[in-house]
N, C-alpha and C. Protein backbone atom coordinates (compact mmCIF):
# COMPACT_ATOMS: atom_id res chain seq x y z
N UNK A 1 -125.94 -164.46 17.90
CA UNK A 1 -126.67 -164.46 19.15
C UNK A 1 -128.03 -165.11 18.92
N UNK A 2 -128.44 -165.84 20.20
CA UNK A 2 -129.44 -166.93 19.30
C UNK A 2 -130.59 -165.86 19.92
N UNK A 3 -131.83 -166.75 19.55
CA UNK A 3 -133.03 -165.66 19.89
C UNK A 3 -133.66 -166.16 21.78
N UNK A 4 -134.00 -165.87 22.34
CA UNK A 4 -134.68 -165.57 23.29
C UNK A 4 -136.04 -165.90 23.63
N UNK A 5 -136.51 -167.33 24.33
CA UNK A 5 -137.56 -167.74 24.74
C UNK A 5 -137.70 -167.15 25.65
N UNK A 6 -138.99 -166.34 25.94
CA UNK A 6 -139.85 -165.71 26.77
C UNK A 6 -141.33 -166.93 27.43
N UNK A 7 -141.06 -167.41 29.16
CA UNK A 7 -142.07 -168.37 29.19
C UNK A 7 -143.21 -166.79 29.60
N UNK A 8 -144.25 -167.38 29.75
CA UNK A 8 -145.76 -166.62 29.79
C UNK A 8 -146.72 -167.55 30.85
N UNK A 9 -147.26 -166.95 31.55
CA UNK A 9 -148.26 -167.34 32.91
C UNK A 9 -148.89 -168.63 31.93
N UNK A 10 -149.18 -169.55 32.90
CA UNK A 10 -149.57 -171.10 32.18
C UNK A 10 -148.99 -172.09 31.47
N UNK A 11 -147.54 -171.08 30.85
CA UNK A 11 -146.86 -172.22 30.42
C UNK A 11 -146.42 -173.77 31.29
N UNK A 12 -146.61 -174.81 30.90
CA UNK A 12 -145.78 -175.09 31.70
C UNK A 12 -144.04 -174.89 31.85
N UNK A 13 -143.55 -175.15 32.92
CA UNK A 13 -142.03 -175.10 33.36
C UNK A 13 -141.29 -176.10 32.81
N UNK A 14 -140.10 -175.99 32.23
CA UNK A 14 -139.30 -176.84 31.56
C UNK A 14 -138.81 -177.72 32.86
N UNK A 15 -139.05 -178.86 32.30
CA UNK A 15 -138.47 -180.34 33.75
C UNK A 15 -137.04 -179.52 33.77
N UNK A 16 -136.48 -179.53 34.39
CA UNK A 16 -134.67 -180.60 34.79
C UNK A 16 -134.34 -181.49 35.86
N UNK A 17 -133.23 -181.56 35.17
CA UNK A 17 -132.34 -182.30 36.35
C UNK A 17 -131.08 -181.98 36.28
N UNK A 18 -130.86 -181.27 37.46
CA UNK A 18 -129.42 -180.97 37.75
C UNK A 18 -128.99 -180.78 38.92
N UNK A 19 -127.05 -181.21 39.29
CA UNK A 19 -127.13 -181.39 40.79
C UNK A 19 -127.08 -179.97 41.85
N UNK A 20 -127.53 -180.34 42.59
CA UNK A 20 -127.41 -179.10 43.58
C UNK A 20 -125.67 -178.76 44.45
N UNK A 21 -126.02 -177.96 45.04
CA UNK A 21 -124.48 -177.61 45.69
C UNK A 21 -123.96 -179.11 46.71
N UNK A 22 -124.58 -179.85 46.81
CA UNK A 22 -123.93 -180.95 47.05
C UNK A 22 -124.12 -182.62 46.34
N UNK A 23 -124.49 -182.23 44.80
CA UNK A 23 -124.34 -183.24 43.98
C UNK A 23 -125.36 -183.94 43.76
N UNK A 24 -126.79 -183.43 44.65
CA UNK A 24 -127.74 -184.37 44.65
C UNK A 24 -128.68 -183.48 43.60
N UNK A 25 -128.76 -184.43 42.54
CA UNK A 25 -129.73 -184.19 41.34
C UNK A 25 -131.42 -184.01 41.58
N UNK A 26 -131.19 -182.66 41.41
CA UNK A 26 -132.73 -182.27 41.35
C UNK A 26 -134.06 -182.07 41.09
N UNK A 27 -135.05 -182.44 40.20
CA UNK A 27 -135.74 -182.54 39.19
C UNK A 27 -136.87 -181.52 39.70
N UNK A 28 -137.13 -180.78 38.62
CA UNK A 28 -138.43 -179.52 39.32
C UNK A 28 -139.74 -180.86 39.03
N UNK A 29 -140.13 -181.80 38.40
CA UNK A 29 -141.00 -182.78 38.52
C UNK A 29 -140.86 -183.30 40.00
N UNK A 30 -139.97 -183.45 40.83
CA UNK A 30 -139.81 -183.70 42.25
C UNK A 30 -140.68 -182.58 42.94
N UNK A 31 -140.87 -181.53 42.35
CA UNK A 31 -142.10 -180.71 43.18
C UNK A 31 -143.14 -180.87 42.71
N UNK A 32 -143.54 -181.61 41.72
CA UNK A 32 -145.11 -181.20 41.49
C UNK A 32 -145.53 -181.53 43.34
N UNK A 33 -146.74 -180.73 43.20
CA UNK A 33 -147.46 -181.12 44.42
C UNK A 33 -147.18 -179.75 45.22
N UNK A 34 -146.42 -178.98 45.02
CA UNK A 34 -145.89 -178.17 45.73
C UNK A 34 -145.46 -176.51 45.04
N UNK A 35 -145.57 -175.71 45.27
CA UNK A 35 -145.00 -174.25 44.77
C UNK A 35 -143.66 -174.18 44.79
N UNK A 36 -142.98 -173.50 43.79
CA UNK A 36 -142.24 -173.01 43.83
C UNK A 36 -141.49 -171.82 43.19
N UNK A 37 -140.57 -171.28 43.92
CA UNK A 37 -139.80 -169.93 43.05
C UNK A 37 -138.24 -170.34 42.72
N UNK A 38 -138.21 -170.53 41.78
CA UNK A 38 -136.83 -170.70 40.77
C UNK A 38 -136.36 -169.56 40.48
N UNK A 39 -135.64 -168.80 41.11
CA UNK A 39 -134.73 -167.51 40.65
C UNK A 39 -133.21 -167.99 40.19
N UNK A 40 -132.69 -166.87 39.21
CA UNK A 40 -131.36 -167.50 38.17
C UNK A 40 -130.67 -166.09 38.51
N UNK A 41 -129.21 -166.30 38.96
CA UNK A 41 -128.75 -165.40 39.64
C UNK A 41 -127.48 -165.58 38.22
N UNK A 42 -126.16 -164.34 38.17
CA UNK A 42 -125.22 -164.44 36.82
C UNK A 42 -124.31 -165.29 37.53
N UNK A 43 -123.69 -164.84 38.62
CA UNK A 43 -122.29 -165.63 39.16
C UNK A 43 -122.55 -165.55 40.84
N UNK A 44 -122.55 -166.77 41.70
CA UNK A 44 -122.28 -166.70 42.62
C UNK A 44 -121.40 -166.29 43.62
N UNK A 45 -121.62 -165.68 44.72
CA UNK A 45 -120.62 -164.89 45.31
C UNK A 45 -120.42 -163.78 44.90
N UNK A 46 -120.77 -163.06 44.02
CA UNK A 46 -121.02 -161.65 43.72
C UNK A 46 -121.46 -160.90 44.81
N UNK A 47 -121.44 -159.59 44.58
CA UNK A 47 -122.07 -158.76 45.96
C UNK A 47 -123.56 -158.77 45.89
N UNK A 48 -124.39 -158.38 44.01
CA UNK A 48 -125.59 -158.37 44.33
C UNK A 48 -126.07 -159.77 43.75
N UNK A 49 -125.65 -160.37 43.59
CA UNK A 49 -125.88 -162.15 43.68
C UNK A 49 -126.11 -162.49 44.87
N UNK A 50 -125.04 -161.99 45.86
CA UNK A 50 -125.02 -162.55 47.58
C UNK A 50 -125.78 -161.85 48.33
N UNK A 51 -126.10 -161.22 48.16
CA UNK A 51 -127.55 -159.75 48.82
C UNK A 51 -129.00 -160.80 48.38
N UNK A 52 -129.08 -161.10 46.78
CA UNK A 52 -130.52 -161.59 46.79
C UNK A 52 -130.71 -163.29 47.39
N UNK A 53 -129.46 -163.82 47.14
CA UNK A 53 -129.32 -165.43 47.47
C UNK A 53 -129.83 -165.12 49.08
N UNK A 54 -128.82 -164.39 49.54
CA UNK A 54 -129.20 -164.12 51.10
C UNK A 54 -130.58 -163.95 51.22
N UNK A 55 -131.39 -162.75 50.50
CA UNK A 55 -132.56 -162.00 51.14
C UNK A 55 -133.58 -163.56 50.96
N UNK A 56 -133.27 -164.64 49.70
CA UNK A 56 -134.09 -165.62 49.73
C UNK A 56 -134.35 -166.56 51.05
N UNK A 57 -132.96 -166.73 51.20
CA UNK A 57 -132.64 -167.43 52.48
C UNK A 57 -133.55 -166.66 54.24
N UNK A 58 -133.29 -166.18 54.31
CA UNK A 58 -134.04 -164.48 55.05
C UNK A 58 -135.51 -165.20 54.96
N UNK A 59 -136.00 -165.07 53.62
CA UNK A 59 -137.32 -165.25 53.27
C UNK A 59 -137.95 -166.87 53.21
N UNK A 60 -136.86 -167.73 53.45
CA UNK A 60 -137.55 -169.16 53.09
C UNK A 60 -138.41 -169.54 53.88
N UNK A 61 -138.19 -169.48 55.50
CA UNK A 61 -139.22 -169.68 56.34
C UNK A 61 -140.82 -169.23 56.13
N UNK A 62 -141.05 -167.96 55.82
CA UNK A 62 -142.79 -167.49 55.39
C UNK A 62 -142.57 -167.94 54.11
N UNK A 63 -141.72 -167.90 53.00
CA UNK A 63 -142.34 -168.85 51.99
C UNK A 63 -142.56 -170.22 52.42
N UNK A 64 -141.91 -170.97 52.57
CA UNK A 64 -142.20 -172.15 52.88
C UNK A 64 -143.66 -172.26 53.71
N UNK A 65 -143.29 -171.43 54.84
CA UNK A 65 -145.10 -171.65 55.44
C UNK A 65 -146.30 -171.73 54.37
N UNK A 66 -146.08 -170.76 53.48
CA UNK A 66 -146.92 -170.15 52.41
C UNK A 66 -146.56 -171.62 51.28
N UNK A 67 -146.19 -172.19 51.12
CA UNK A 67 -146.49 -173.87 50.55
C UNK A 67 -145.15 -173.45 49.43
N UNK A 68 -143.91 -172.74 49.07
CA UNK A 68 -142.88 -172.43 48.28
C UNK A 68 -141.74 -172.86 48.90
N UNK A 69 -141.08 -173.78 47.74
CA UNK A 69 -139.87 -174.30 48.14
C UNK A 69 -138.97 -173.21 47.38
N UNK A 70 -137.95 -172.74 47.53
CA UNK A 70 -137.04 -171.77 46.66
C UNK A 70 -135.87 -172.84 46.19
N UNK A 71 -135.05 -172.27 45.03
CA UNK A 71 -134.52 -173.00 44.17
C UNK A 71 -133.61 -171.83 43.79
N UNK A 72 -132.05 -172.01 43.59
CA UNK A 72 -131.69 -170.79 42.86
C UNK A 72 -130.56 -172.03 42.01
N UNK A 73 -130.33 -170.88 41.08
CA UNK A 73 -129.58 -171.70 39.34
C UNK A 73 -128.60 -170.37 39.09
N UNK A 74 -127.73 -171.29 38.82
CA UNK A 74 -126.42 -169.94 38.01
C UNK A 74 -125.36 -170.84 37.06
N UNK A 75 -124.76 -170.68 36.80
CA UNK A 75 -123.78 -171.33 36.01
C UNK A 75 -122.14 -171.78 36.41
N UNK A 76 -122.76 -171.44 37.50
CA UNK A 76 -121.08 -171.94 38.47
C UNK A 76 -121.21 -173.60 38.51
N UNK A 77 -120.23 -174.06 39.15
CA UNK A 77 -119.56 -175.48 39.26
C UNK A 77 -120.31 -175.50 40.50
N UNK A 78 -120.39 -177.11 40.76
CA UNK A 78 -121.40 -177.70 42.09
C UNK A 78 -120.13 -176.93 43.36
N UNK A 79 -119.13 -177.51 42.97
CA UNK A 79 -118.02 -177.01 43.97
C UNK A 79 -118.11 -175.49 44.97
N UNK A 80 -118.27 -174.01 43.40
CA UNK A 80 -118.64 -173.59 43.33
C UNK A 80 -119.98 -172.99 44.36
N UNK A 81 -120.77 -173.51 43.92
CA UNK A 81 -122.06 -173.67 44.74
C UNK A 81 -122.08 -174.00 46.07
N UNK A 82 -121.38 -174.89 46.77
CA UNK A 82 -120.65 -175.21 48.06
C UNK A 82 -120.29 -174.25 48.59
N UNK A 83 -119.26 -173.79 48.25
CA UNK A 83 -118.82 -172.66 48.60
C UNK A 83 -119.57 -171.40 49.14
N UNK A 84 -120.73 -171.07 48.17
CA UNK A 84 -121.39 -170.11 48.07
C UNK A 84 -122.16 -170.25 49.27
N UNK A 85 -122.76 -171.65 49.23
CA UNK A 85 -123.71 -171.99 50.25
C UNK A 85 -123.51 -172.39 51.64
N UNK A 86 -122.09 -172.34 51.40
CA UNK A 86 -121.46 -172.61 53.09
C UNK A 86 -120.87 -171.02 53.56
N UNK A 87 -120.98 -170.15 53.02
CA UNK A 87 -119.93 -168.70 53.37
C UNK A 87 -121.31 -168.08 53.68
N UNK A 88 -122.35 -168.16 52.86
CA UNK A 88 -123.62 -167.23 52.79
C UNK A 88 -124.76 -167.97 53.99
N UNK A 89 -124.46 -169.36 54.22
CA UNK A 89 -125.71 -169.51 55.13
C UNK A 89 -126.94 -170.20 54.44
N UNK A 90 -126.66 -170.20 53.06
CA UNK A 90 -127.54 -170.60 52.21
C UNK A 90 -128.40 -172.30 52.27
N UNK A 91 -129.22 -172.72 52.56
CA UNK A 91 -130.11 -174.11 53.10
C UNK A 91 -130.88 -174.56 51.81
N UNK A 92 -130.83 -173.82 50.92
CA UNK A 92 -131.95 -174.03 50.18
C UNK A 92 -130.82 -174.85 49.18
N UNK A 93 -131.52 -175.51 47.98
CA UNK A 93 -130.79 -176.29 46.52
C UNK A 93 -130.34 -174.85 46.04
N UNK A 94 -129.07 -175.27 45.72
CA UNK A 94 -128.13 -174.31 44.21
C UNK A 94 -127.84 -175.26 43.57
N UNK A 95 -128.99 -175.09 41.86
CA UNK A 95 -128.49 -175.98 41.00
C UNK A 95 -127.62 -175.46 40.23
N UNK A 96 -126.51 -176.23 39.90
CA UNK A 96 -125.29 -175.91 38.51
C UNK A 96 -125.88 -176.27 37.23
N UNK A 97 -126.07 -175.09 36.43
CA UNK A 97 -126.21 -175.72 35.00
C UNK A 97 -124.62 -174.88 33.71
N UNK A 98 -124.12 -175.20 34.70
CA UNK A 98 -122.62 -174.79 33.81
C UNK A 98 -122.71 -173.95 32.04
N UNK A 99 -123.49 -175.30 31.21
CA UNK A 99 -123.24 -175.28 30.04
C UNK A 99 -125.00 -174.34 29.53
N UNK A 100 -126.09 -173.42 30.94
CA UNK A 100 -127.01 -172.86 30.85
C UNK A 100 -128.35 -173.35 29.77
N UNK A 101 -128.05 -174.79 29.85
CA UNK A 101 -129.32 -175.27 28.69
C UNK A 101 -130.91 -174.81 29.80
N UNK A 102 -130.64 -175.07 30.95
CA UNK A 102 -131.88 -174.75 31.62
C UNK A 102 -132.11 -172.96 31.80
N UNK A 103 -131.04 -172.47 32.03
CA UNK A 103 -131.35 -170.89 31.65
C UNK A 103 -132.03 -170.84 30.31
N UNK A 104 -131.17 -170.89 29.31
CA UNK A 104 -132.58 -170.73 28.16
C UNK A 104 -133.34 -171.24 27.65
N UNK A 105 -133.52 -172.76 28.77
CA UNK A 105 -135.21 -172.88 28.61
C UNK A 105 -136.41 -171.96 28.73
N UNK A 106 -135.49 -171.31 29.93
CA UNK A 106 -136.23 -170.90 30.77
C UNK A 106 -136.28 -168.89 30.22
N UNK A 107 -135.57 -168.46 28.93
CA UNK A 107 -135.28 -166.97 29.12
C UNK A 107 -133.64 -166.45 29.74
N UNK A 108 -133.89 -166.84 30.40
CA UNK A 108 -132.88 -166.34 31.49
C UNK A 108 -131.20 -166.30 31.32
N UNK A 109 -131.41 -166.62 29.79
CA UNK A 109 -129.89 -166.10 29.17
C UNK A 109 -130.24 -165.90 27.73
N UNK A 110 -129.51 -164.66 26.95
CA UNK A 110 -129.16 -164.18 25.97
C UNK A 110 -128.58 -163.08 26.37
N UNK A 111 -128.60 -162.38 25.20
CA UNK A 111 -128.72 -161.05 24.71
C UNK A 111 -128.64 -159.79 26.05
N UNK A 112 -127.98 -159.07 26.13
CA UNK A 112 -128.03 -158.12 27.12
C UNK A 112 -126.94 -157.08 27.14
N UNK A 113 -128.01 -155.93 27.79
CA UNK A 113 -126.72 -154.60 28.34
C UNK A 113 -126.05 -154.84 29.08
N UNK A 114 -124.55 -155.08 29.36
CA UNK A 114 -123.87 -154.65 30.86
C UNK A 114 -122.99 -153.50 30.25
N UNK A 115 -123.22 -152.57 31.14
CA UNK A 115 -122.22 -151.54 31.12
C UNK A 115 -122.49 -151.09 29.85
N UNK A 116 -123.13 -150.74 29.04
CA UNK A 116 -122.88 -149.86 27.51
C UNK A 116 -122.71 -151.13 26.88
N UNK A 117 -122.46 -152.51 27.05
CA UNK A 117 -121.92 -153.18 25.73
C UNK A 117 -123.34 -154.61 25.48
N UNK A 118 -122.95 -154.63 24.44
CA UNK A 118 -123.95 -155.95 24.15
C UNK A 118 -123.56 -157.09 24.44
N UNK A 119 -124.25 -157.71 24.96
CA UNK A 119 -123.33 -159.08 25.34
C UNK A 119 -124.15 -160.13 25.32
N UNK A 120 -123.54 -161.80 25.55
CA UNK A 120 -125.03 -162.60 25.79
C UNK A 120 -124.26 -163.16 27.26
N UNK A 121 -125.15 -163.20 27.84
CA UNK A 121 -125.23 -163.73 29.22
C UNK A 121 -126.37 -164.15 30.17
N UNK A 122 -126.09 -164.23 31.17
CA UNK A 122 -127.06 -164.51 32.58
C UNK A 122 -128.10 -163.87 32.66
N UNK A 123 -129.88 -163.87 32.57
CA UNK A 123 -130.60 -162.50 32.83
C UNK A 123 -131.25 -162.90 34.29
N UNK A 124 -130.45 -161.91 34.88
CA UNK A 124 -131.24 -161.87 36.29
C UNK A 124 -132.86 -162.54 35.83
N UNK A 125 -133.52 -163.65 36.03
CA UNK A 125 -134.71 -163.59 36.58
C UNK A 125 -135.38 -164.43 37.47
N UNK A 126 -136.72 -165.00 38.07
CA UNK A 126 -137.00 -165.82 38.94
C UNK A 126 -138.48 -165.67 38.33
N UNK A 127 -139.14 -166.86 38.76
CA UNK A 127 -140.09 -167.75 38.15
C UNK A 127 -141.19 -168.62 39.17
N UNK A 128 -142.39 -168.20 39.37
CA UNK A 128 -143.25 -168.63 40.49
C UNK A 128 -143.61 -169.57 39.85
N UNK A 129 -143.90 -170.75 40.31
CA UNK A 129 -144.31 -171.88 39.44
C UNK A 129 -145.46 -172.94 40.39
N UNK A 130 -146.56 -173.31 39.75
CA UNK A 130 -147.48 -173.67 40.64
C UNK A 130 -147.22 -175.06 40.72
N UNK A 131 -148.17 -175.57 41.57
CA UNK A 131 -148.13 -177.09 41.94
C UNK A 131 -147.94 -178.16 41.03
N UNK A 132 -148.75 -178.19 39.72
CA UNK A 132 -149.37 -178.56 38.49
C UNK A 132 -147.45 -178.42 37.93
N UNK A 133 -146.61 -177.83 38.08
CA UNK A 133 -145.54 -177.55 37.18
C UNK A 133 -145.57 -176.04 36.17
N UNK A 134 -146.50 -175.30 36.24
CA UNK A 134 -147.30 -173.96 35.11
C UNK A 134 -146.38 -172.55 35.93
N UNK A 135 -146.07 -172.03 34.90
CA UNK A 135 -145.72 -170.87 35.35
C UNK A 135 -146.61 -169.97 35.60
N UNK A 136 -146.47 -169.62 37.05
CA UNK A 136 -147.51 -168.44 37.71
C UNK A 136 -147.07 -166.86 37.09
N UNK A 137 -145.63 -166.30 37.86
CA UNK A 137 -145.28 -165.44 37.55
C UNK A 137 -144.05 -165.76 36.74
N UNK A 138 -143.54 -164.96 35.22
CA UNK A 138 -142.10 -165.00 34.91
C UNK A 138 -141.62 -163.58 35.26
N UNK A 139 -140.50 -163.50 36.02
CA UNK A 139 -139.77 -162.37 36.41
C UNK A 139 -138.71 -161.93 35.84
N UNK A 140 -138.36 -161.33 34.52
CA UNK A 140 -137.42 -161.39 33.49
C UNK A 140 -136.46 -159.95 34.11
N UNK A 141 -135.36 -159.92 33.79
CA UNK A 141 -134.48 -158.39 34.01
C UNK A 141 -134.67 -157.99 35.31
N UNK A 142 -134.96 -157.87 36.60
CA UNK A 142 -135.23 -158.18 37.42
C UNK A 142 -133.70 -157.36 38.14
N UNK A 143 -133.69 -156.57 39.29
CA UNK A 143 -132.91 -156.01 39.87
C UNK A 143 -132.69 -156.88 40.96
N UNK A 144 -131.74 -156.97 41.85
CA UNK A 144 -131.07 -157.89 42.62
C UNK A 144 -131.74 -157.09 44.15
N UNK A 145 -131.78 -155.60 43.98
CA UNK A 145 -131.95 -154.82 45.10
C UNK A 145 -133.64 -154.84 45.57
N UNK A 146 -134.03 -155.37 46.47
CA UNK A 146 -135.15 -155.33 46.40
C UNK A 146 -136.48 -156.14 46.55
N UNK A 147 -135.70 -157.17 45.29
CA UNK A 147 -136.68 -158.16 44.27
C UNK A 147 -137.15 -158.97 45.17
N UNK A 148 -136.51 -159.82 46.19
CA UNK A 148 -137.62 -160.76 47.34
C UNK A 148 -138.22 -160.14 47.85
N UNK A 149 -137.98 -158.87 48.48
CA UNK A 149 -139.43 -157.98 49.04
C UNK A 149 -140.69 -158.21 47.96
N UNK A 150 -140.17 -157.71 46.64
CA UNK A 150 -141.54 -157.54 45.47
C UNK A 150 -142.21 -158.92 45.32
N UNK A 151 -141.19 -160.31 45.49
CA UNK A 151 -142.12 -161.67 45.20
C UNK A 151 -142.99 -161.46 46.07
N UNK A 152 -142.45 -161.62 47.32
CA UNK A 152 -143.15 -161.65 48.14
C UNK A 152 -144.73 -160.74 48.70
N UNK A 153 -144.22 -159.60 47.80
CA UNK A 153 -145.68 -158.70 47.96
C UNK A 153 -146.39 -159.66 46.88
N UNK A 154 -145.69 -159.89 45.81
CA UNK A 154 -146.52 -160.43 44.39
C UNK A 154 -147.37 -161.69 45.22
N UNK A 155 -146.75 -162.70 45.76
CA UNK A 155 -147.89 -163.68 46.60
C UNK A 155 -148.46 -163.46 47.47
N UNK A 156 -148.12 -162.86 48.20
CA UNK A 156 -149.34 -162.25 49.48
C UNK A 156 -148.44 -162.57 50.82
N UNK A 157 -147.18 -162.19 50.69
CA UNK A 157 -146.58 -163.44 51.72
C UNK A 157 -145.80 -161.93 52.52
C-alpha cells in the first residue's frame, strides 16, 4: 500500500487534464482566474455518492454567484459519468480519472476502513481552491451526509 499525500492550505493544486462526462478535456489551469471546489466522490450512482453529487448541483447556483465553479472526480468511465449526469440532473463537469493518478495527487485515494477491513481505495474528499490555483481548504474523510451544507458554511455562502 503506497503512502498517502496529504495537500495543506497554500499548496498549490495539482494541474490535470481529464475528460468530463461528455469527453471534453478539462484542465483545473482552465480556471485560474476563478474559485473552485473539486470534490472526489468512490463510485457514481451510489446512494451517498448521489445525495452529495445532487446536494452540489442544489448548491451550484449561490456558489457560482459566490465566484465557484464545482468539479466532481471518481473513477468511473466518461460513459459512466453520462449516465450519472443525465439520471441525477447533474450540469456541472464529472471528470473520469479511471486509473486515479489525479486522486492521489490530490490524497484522495489510499489506505482505508470500509466496514472493519483495510483496504486502498476512494477517500471521500473535496478541495476549495483559489483563483491563483492554491489550495484554500483540503477536505479529507469527509461524510457524504451533510458535507455541502458545511462547505458552504466554511465560505460564507
Amino acid at each position: 500500500m503506497t503512502e498517502r499525500v496529504l495537500l495543506e492550505p497554500g499548496q498549490s493544486a495539482p494541474d490535470f487534464a481529464l475528460p468530463d462526462q461528455d469527453g471534453v478535456i478539462r484542465k483545473l489551469s482552465d480556471y485560474r482566474g476563478k474559485r473552485v471546489v473539486l470534490f472526489f466522490i468512490p463510485e457514481a450512482m451510489t446512494p451517498a455518492c448521489s445525495m452529495e453529487a445532487c446536494e452540489f448541483q442544489e448548491s451550484s447556483a449561490p456558489l457560482a454567484e459566490a465566484g465557484y465553479r464545482v468539479l466532481g472526480m471518481s473513477r468511473d468511465s466518461v460513459e459512466r459519468m453520462r449516465r450519472f449526469a443525465d439520471r441525477d440532473g447533474l450540469e456541472y463537469p464529472l471528470l473520469s480519472d479511471p486509473e486515479a493518478e489525479v486522486h492521489r495527487a490530490y490524497g484522495a485515494y489510499g489506505t482505508k476502513n470500509s466496514y472493519g477491513r483495510i483496504i486502498e481505495g476512494v477517500i471521500r474528499s473535496t478541495f476549495v481552491i483559489d483563483a491563483e490555483g492554491r489550495i484554500e481548504h483540503p477536505l479529507y474523510n469527509i461524510k457524504a451526509t451533510g458535507h455541502v451544507a458545511r462547505v458552504r458554511k466554511l465560505l460564507g455562502i
